[in-house]
C-alpha atoms as a PDB file:
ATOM      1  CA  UNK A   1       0.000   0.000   0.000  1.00  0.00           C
ATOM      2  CA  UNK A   2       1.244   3.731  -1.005  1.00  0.00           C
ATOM      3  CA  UNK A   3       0.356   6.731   0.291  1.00  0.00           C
ATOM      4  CA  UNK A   4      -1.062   9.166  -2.379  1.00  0.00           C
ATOM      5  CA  UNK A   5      -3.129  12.286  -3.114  1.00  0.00           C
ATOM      6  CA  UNK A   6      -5.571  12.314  -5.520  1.00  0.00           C
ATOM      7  CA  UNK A   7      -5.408  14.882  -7.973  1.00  0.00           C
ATOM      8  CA  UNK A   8      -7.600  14.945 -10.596  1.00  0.00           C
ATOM      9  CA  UNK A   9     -10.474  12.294 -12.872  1.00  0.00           C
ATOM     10  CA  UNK A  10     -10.513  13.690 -16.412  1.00  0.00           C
ATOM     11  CA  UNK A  11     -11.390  11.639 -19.866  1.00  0.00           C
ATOM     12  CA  UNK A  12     -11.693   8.316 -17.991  1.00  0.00           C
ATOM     13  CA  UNK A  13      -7.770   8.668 -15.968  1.00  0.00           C
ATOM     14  CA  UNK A  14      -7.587   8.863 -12.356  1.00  0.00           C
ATOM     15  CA  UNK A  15      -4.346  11.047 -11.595  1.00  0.00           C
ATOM     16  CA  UNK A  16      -2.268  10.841  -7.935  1.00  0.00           C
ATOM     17  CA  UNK A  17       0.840  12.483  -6.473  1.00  0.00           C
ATOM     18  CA  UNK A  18       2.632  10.178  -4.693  1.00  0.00           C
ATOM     19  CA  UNK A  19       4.726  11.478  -1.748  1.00  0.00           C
ATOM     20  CA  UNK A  20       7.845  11.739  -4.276  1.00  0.00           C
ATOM     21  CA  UNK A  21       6.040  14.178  -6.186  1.00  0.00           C
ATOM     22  CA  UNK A  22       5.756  11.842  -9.108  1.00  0.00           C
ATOM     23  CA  UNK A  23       1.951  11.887 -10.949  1.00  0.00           C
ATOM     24  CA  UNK A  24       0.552   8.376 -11.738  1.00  0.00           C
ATOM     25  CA  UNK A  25      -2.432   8.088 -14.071  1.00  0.00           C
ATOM     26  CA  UNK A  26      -4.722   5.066 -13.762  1.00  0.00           C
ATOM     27  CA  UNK A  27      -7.578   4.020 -16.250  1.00  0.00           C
ATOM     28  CA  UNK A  28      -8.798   1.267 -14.103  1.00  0.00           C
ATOM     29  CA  UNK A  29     -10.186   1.261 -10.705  1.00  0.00           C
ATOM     30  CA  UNK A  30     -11.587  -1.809  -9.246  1.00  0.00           C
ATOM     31  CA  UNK A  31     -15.550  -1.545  -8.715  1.00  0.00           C
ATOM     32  CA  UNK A  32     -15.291  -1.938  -5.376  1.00  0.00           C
ATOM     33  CA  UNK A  33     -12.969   0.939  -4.225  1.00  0.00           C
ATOM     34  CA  UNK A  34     -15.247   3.049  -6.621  1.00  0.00           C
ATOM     35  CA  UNK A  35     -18.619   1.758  -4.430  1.00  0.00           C
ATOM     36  CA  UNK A  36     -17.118   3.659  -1.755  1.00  0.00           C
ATOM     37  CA  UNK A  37     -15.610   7.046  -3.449  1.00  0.00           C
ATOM     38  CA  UNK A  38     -17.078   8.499  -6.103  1.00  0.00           C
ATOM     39  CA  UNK A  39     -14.067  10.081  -7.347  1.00  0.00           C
ATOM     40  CA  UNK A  40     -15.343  10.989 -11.342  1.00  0.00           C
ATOM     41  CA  UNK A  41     -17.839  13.555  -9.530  1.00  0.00           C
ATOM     42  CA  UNK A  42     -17.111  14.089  -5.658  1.00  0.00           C
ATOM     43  CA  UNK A  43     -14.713  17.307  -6.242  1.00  0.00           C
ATOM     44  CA  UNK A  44     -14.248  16.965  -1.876  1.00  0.00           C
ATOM     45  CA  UNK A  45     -12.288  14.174  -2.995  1.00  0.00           C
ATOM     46  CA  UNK A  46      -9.376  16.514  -4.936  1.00  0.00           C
ATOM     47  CA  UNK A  47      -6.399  17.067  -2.865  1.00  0.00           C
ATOM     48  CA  UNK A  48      -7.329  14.316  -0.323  1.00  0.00           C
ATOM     49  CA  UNK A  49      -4.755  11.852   0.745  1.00  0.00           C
ATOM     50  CA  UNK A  50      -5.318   8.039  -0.070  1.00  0.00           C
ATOM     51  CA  UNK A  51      -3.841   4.583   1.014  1.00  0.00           C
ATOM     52  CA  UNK A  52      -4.326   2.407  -2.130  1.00  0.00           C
ATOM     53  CA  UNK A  53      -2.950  -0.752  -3.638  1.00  0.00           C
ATOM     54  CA  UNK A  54      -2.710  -0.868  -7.575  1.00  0.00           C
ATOM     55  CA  UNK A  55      -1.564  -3.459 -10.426  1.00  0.00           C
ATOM     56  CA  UNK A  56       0.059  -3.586 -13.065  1.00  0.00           C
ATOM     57  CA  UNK A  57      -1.773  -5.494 -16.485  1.00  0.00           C
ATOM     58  CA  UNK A  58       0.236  -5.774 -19.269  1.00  0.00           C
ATOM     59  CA  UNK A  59      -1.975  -6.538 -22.695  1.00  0.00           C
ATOM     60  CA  UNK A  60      -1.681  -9.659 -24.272  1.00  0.00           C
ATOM     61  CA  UNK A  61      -1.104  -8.139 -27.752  1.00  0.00           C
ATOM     62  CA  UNK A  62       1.302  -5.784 -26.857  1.00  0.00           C
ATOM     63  CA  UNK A  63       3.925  -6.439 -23.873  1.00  0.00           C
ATOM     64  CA  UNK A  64       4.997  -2.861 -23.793  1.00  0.00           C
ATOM     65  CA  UNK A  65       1.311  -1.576 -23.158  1.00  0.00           C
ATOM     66  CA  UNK A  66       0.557  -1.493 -19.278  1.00  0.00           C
ATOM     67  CA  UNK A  67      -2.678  -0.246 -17.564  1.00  0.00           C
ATOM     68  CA  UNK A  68      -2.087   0.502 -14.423  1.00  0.00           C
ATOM     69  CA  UNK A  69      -5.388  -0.307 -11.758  1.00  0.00           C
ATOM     70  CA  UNK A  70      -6.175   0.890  -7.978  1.00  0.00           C
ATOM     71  CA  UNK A  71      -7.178  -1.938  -6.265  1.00  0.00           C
ATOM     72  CA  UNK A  72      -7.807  -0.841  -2.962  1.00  0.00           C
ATOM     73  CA  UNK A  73      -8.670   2.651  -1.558  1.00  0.00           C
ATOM     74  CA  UNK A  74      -8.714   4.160   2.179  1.00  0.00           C
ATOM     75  CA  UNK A  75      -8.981   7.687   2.396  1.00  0.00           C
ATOM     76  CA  UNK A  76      -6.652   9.048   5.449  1.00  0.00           C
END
């Protein structure tokens, strides 16, 4: 689990800041951690700090495209 903040849902991509100040964009999120934040309309959500787990799924047909997908969310 990382620490990160969320930043931003635009166009289907779920941007954090991780404490290293590097920006990670995610176009998956599993259902579940999206049941409990609404983060494509719940703007209270911007600038909060999360705990979340994410994966890495590389495509079948193209080993050097990854998707990158939050598991698990805890807002702290």
């Amino acid at each position: 689990m990382k620490k990160a903040v969320f930043k931003s849902y635009k166009s289907g991509y779920y941007t954090f800041e991780f404490s290293n100040g590097e920006d990670m964009v995610f176009e998956e999120v599993h259902p579940k951690a999206l049941s409990q934040y609404n983060l494509k309309s719940d703007s209270s959500l911007v600038g909060r700090e999360f705990q979340l787990t994410f994966s890495e799924v590389f495509e079948d047909t193209d080993e050097d495209l990854v998707i990158y997908r939050i598991e698990s969310l805890k807002l702290l």
